[in-house]
PDB file of N, CA and C in Angstrom:
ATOM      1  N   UNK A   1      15.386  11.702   7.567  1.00  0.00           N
ATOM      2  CA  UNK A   1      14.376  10.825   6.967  1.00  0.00           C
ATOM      3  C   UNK A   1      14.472   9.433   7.582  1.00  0.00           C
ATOM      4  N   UNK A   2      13.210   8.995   7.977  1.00  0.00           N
ATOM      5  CA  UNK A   2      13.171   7.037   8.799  1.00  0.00           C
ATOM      6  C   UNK A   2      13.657   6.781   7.633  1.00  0.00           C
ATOM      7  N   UNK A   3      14.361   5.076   7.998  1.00  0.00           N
ATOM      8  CA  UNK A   3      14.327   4.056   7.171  1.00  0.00           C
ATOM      9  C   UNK A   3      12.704   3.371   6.820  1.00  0.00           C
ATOM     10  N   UNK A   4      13.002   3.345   5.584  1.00  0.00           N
ATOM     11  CA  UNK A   4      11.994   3.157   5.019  1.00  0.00           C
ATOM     12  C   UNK A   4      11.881   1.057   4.825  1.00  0.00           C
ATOM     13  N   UNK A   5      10.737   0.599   5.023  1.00  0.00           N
ATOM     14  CA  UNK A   5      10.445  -0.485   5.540  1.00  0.00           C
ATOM     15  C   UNK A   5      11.160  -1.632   3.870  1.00  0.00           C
ATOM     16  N   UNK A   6      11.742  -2.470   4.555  1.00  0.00           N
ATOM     17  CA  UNK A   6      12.362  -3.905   3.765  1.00  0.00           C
ATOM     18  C   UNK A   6      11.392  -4.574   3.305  1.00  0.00           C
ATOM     19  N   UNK A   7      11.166  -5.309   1.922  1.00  0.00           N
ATOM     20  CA  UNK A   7      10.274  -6.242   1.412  1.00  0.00           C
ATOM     21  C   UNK A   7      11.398  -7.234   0.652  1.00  0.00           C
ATOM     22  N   UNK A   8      10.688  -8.920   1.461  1.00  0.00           N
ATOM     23  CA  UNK A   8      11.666  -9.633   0.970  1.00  0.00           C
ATOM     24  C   UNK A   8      11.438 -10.221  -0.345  1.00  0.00           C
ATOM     25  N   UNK A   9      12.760 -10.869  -1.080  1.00  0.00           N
ATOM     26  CA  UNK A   9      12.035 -11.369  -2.758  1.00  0.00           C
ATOM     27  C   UNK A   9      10.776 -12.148  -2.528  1.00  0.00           C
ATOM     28  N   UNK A  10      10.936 -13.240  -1.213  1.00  0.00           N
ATOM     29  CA  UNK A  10      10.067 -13.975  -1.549  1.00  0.00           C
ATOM     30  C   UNK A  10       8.623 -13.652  -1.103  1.00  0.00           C
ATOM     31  N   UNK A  11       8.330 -12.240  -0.552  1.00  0.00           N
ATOM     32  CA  UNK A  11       7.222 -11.611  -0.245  1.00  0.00           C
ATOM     33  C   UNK A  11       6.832 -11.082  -2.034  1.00  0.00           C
ATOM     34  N   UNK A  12       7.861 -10.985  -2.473  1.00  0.00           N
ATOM     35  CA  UNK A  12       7.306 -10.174  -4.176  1.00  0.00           C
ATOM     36  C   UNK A  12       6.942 -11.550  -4.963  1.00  0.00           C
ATOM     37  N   UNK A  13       7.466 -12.917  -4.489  1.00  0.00           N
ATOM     38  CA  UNK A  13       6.999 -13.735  -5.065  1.00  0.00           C
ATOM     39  C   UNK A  13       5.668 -14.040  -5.271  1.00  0.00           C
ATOM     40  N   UNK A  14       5.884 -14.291  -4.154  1.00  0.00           N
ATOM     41  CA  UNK A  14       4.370 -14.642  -3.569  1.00  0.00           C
ATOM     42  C   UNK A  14       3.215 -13.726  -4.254  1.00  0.00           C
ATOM     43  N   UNK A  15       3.316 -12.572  -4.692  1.00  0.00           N
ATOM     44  CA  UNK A  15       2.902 -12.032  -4.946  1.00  0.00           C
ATOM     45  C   UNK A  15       2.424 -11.650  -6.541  1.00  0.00           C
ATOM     46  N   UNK A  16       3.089 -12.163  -7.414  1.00  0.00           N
ATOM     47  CA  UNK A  16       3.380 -12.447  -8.252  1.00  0.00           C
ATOM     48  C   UNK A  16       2.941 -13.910  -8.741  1.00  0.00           C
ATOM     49  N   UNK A  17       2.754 -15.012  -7.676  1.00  0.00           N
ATOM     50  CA  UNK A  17       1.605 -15.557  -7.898  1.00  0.00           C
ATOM     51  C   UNK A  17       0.505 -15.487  -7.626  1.00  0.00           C
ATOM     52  N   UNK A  18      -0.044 -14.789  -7.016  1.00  0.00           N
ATOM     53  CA  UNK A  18      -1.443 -14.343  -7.001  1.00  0.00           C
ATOM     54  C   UNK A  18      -1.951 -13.467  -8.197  1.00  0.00           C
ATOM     55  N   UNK A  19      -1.014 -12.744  -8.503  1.00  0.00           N
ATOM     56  CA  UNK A  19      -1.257 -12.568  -9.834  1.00  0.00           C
ATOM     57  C   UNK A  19      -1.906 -10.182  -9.005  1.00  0.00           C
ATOM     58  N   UNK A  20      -1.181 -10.229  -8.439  1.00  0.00           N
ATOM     59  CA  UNK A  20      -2.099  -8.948  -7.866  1.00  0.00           C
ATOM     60  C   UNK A  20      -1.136  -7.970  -8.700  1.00  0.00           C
ATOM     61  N   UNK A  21      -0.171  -7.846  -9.203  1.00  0.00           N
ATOM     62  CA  UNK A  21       0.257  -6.927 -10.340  1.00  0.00           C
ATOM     63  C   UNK A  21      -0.575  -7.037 -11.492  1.00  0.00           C
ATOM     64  N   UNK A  22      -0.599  -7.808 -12.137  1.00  0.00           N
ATOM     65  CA  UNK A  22      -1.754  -8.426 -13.017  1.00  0.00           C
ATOM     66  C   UNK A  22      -3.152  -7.800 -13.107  1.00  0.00           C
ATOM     67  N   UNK A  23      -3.874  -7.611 -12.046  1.00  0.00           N
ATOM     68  CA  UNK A  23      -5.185  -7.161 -11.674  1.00  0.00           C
ATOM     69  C   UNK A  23      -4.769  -5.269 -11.146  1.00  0.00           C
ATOM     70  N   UNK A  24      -3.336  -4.562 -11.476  1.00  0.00           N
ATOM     71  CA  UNK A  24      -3.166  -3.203 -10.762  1.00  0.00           C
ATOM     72  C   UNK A  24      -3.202  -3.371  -9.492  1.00  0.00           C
ATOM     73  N   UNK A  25      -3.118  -4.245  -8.808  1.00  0.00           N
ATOM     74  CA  UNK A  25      -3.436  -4.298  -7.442  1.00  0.00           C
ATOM     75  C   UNK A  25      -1.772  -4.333  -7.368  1.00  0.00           C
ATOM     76  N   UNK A  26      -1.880  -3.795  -5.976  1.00  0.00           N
ATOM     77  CA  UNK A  26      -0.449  -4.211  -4.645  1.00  0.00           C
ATOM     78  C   UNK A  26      -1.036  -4.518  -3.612  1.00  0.00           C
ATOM     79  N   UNK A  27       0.146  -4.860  -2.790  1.00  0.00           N
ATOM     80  CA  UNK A  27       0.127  -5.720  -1.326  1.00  0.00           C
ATOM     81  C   UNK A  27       0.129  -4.156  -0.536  1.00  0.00           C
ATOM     82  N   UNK A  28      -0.767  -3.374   0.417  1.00  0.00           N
ATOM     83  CA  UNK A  28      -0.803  -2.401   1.535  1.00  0.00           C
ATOM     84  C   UNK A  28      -0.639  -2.875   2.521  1.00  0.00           C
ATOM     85  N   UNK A  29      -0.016  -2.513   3.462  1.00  0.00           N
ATOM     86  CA  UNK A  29       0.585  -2.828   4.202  1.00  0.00           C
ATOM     87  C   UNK A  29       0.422  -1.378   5.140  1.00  0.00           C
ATOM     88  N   UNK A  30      -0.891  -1.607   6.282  1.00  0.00           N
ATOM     89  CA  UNK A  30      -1.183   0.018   7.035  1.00  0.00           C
ATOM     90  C   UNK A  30      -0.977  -0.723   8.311  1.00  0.00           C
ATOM     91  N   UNK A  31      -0.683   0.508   9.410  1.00  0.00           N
ATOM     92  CA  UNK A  31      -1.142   0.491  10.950  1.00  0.00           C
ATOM     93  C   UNK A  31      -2.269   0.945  11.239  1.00  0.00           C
ATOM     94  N   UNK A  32      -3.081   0.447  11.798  1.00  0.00           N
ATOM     95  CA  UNK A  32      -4.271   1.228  12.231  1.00  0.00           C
ATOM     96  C   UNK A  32      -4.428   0.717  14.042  1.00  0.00           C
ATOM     97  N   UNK A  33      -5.098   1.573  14.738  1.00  0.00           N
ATOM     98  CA  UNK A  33      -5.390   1.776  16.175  1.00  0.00           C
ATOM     99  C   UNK A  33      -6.381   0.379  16.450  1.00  0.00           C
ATOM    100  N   UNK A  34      -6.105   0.504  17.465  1.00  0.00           N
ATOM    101  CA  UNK A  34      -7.114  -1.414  18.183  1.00  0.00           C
ATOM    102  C   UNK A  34      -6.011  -2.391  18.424  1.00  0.00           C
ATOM    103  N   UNK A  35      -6.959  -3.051  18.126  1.00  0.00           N
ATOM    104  CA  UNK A  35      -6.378  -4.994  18.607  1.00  0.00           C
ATOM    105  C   UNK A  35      -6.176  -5.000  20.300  1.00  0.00           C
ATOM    106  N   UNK A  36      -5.420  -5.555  20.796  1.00  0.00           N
ATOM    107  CA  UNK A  36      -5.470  -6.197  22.481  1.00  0.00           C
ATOM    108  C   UNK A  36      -4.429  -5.280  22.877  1.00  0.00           C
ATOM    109  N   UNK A  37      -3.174  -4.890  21.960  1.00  0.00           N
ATOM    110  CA  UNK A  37      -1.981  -4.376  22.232  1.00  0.00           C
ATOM    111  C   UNK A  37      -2.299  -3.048  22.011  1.00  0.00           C
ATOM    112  N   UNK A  38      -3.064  -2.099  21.363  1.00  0.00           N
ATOM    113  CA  UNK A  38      -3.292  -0.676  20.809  1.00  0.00           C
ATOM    114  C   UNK A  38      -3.237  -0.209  19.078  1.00  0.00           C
ATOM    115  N   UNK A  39      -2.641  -1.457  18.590  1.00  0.00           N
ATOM    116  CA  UNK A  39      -2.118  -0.988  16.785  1.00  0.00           C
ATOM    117  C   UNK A  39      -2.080  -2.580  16.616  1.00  0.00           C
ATOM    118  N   UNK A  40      -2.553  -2.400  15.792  1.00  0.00           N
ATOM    119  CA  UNK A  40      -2.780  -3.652  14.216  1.00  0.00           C
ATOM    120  C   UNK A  40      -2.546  -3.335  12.965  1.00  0.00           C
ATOM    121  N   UNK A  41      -2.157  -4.455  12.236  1.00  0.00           N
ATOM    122  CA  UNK A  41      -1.476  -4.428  11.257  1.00  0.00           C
ATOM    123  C   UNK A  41      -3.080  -4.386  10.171  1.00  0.00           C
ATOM    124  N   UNK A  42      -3.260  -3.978   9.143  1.00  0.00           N
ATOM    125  CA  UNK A  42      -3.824  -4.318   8.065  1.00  0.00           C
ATOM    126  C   UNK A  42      -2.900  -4.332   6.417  1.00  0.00           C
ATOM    127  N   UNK A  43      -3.502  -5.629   6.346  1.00  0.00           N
ATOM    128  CA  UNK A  43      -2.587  -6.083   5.208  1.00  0.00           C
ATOM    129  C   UNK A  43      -3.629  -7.131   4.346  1.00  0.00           C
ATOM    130  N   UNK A  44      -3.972  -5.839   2.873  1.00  0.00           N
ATOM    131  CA  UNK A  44      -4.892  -6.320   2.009  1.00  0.00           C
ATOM    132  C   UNK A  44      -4.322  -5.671   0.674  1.00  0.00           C
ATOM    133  N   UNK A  45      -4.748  -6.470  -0.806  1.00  0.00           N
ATOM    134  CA  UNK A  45      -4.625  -5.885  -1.981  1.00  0.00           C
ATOM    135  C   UNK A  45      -5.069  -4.562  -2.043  1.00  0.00           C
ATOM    136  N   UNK A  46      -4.714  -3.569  -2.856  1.00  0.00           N
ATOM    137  CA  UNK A  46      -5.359  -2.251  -2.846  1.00  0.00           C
ATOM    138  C   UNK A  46      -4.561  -1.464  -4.007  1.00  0.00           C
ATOM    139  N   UNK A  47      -4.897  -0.787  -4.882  1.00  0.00           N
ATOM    140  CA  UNK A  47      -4.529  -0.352  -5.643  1.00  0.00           C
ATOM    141  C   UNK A  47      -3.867   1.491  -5.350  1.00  0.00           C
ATOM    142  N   UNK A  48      -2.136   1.645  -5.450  1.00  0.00           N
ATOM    143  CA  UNK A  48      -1.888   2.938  -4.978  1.00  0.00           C
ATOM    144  C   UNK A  48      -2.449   4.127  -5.125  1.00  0.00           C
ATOM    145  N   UNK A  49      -2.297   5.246  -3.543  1.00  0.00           N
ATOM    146  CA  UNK A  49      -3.248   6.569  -4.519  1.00  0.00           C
ATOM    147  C   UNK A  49      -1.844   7.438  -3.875  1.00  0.00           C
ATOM    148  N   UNK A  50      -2.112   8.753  -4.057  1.00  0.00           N
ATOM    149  CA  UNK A  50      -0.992  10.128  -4.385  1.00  0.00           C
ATOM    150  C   UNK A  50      -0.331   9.357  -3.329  1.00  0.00           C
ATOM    151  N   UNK A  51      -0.437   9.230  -2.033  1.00  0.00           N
ATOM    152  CA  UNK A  51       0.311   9.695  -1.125  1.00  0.00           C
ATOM    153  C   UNK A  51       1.410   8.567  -0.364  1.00  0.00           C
ATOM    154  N   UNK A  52       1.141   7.368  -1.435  1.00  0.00           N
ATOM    155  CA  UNK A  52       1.950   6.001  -0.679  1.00  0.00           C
ATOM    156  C   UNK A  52       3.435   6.013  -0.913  1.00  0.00           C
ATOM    157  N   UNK A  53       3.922   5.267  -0.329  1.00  0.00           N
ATOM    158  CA  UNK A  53       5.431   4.961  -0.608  1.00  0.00           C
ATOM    159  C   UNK A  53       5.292   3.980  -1.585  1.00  0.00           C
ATOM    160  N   UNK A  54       5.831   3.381  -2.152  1.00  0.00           N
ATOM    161  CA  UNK A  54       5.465   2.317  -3.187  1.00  0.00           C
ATOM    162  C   UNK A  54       6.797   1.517  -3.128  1.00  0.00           C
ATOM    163  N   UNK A  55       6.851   0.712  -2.491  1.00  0.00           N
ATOM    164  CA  UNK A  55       8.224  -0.314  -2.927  1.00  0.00           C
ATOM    165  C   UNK A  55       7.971  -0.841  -4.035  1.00  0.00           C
ATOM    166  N   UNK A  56       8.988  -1.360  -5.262  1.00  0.00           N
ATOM    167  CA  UNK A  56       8.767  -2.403  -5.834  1.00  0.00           C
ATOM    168  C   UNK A  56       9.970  -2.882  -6.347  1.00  0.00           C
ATOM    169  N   UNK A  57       9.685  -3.788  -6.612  1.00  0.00           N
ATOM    170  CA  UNK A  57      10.764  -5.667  -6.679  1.00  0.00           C
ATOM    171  C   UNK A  57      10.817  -5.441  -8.230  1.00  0.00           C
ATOM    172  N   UNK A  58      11.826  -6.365  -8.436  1.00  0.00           N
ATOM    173  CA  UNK A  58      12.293  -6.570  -9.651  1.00  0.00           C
ATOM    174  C   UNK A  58      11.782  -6.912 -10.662  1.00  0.00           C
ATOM    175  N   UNK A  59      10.599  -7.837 -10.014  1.00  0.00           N
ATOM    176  CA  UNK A  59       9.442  -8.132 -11.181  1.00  0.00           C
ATOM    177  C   UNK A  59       8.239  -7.321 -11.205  1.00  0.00           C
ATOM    178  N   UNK A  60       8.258  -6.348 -10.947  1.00  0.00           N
ATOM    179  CA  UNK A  60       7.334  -5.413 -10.884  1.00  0.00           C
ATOM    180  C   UNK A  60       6.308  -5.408  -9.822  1.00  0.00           C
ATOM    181  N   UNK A  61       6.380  -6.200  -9.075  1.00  0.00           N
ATOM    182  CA  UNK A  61       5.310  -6.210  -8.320  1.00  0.00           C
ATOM    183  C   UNK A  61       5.385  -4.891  -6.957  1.00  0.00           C
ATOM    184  N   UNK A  62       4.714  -4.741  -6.021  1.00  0.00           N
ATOM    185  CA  UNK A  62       4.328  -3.254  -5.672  1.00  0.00           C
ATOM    186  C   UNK A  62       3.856  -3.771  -3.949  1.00  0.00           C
ATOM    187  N   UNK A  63       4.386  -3.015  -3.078  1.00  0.00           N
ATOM    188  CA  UNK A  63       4.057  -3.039  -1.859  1.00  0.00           C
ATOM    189  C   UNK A  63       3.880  -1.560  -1.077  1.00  0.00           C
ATOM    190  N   UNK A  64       2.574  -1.445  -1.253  1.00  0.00           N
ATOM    191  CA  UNK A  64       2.548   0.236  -0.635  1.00  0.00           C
ATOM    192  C   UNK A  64       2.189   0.359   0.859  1.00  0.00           C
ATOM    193  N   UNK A  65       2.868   1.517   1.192  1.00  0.00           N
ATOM    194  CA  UNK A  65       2.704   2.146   2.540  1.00  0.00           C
ATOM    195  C   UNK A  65       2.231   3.359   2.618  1.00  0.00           C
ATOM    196  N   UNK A  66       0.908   4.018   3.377  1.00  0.00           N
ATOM    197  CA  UNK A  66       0.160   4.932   3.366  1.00  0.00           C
ATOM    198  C   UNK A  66       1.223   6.257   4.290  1.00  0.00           C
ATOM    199  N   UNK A  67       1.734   7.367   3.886  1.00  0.00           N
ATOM    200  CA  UNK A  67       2.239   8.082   4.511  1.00  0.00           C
ATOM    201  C   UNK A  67       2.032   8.118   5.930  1.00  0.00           C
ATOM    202  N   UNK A  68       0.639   7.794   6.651  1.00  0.00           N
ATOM    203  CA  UNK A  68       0.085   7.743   8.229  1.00  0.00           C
ATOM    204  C   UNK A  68       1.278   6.833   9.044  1.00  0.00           C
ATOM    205  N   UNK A  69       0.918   5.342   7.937  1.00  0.00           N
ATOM    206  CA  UNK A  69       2.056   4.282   8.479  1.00  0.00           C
ATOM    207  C   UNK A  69       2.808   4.040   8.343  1.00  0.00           C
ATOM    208  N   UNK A  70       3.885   4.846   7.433  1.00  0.00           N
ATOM    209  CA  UNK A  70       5.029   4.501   7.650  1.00  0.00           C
ATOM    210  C   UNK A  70       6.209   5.068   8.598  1.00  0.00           C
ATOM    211  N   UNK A  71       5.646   5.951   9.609  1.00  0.00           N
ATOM    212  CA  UNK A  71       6.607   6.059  10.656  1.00  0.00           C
ATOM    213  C   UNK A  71       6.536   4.315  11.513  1.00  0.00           C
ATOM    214  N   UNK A  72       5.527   4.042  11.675  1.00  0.00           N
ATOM    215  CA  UNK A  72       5.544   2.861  12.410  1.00  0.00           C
ATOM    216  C   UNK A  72       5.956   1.747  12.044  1.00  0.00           C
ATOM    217  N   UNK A  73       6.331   1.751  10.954  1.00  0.00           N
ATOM    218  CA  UNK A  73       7.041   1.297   9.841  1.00  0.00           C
ATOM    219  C   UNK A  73       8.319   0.905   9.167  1.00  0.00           C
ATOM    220  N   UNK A  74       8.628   2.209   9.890  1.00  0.00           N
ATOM    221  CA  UNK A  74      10.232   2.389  10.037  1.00  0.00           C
ATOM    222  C   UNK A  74      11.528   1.294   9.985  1.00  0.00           C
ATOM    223  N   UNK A  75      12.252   0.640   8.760  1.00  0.00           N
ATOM    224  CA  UNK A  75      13.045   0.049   9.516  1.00  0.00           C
ATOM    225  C   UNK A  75      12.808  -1.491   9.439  1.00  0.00           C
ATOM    226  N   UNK A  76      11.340  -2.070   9.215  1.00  0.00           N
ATOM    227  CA  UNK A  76      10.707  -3.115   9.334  1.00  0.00           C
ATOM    228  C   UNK A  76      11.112  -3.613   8.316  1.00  0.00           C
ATOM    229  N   UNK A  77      10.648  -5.142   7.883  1.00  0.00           N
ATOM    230  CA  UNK A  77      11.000  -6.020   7.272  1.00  0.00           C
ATOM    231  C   UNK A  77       9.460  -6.727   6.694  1.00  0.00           C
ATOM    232  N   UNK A  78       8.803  -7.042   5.876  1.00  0.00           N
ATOM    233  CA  UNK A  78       7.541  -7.511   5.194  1.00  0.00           C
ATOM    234  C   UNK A  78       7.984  -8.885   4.440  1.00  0.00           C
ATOM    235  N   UNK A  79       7.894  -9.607   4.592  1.00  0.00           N
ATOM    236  CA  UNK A  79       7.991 -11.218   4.541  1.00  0.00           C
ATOM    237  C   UNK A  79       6.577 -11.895   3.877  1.00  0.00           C
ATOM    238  N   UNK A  80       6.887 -13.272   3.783  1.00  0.00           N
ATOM    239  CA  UNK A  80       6.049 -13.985   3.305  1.00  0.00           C
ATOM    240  C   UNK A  80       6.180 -15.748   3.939  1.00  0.00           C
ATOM    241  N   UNK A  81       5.815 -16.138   4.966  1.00  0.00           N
ATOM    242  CA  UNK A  81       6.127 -17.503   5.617  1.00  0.00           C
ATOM    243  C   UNK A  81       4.950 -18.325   5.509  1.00  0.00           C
ATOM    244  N   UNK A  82       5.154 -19.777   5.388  1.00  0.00           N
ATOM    245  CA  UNK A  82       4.532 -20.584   5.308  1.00  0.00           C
ATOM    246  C   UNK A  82       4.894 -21.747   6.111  1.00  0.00           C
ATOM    247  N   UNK A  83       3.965 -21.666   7.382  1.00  0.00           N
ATOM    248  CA  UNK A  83       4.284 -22.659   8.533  1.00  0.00           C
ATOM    249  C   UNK A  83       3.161 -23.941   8.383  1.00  0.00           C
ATOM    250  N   UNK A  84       2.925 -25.048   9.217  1.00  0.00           N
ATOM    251  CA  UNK A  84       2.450 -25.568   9.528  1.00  0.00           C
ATOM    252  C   UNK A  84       1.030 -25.384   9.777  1.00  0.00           C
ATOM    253  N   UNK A  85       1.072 -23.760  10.560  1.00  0.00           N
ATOM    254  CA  UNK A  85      -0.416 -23.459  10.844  1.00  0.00           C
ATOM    255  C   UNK A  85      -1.534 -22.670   9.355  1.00  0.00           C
ATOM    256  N   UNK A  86      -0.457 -22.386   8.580  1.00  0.00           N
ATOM    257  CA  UNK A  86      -0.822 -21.495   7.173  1.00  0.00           C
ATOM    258  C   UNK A  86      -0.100 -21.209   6.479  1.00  0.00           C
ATOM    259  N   UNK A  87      -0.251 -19.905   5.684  1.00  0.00           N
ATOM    260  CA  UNK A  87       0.739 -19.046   4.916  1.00  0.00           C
ATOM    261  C   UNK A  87       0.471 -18.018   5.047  1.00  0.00           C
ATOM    262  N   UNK A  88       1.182 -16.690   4.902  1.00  0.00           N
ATOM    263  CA  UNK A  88       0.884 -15.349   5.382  1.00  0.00           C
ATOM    264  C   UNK A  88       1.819 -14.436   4.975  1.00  0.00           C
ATOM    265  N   UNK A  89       1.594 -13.254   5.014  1.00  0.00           N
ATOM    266  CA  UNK A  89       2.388 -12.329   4.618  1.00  0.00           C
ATOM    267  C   UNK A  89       2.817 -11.728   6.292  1.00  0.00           C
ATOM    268  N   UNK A  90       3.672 -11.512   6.769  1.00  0.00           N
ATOM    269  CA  UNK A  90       4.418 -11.218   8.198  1.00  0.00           C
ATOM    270  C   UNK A  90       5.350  -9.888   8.304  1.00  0.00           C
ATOM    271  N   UNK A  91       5.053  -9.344   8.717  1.00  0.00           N
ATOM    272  CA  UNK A  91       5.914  -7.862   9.407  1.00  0.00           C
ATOM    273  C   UNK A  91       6.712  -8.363  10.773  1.00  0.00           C
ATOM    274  N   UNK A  92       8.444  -7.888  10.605  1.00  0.00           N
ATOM    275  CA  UNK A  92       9.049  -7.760  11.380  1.00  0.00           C
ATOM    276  C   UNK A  92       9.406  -6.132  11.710  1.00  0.00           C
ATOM    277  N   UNK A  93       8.620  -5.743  12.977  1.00  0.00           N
ATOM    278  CA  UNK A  93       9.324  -3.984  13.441  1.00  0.00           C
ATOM    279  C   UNK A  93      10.226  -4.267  14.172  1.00  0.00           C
ATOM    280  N   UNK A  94      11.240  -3.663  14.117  1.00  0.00           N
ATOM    281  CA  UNK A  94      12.158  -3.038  15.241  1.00  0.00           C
ATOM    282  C   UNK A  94      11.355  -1.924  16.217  1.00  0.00           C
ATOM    283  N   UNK A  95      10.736  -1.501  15.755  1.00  0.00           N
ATOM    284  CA  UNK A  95       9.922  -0.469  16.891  1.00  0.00           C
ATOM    285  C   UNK A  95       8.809  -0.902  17.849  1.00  0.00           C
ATOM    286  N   UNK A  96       8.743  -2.209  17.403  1.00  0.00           N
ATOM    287  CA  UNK A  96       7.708  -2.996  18.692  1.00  0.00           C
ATOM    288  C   UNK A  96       8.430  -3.222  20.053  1.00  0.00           C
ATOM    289  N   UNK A  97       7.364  -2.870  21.094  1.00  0.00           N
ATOM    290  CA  UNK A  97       7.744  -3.088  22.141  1.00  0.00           C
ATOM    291  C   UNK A  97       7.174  -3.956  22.766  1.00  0.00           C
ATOM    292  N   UNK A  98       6.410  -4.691  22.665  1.00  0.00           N
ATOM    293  CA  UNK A  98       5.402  -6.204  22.946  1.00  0.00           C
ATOM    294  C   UNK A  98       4.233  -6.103  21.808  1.00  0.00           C
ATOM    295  N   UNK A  99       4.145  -7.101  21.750  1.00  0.00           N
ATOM    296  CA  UNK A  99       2.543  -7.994  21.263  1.00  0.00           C
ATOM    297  C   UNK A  99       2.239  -8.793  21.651  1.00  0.00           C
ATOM    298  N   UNK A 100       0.994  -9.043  20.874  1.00  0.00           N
ATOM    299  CA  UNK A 100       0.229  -9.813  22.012  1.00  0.00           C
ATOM    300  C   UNK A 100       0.118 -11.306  21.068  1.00  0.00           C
ATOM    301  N   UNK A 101      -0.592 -12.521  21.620  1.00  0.00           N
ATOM    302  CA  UNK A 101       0.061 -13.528  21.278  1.00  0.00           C
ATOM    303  C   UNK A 101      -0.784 -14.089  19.754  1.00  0.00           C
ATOM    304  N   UNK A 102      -1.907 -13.298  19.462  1.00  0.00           N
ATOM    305  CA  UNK A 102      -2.126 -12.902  17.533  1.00  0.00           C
ATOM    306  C   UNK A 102      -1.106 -12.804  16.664  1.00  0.00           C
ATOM    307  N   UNK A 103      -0.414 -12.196  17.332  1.00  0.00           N
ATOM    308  CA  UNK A 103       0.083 -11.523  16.040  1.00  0.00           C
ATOM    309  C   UNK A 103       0.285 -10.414  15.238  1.00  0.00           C
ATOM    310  N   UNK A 104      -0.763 -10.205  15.351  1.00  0.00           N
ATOM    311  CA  UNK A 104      -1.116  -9.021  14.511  1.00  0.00           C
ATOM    312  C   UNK A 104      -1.028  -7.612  15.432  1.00  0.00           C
ATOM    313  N   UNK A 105      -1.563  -7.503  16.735  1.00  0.00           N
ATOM    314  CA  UNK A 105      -1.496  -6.172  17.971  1.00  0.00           C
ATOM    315  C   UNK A 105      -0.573  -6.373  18.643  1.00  0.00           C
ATOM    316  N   UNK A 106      -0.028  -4.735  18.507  1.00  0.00           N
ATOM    317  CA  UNK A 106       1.362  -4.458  19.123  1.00  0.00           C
ATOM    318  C   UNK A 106       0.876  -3.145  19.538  1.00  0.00           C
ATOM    319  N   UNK A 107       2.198  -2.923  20.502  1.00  0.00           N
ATOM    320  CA  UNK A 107       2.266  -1.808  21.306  1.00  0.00           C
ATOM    321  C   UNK A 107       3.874  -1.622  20.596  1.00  0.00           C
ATOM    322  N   UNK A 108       3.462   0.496  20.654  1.00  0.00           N
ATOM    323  CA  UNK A 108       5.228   0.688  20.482  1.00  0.00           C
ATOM    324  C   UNK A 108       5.493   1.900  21.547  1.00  0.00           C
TER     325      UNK A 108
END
């Protein structure tokens, strides 16, 4: 069985102020095909169905992964940073082998 992907507290924070437990919603967290590199990240509220992995944090809050994506998934780390340029929710893979300078499209 992969390792199954890391969510940090302060990604459940964050989350938890938005209030998306609150509304049944979680944070999804999919791969899908495209971007510049071949695979992009999509990462939107969405409420779980049969087939997700479902992390969840101590305060209940919920970060799902669609069975498709979580091989690519593997191992990763789901964050929450707030730089200069914004704030964002951020994926670290170990299974990336470049991206491109978005962000978001990777090649593995």
């Amino acid at each position: 069985m992969q390792m199954p992907p890391k969510v940090t507290q302060r990604a459940y924070e964050r989350l938890a102020e938005i209030g998306a437990g609150e509304q049944g919603q979680a944070l999804r967290v999919a791969v899908e095909g495209g971007g510049c590199s071949g695979f992009q990240y999509d990462i939107k509220l969405d409420a779980p169905t049969g087939d997700d992995l479902v992390l969840e944090g101590g305060d209940g809050q919920k970060v799902i992964v669609d069975s498709v994506s979580l091989p690519f998934l593997a191992g990763a780390t789901i964050d929450f940073t707030e730089e200069l340029i914004g704030a964002r929710f951020t994926i670290d893979n170990p299974n990336v082998t470049s991206a491109c300078g978005c962000g978001t499209s990777f090649s593995m």
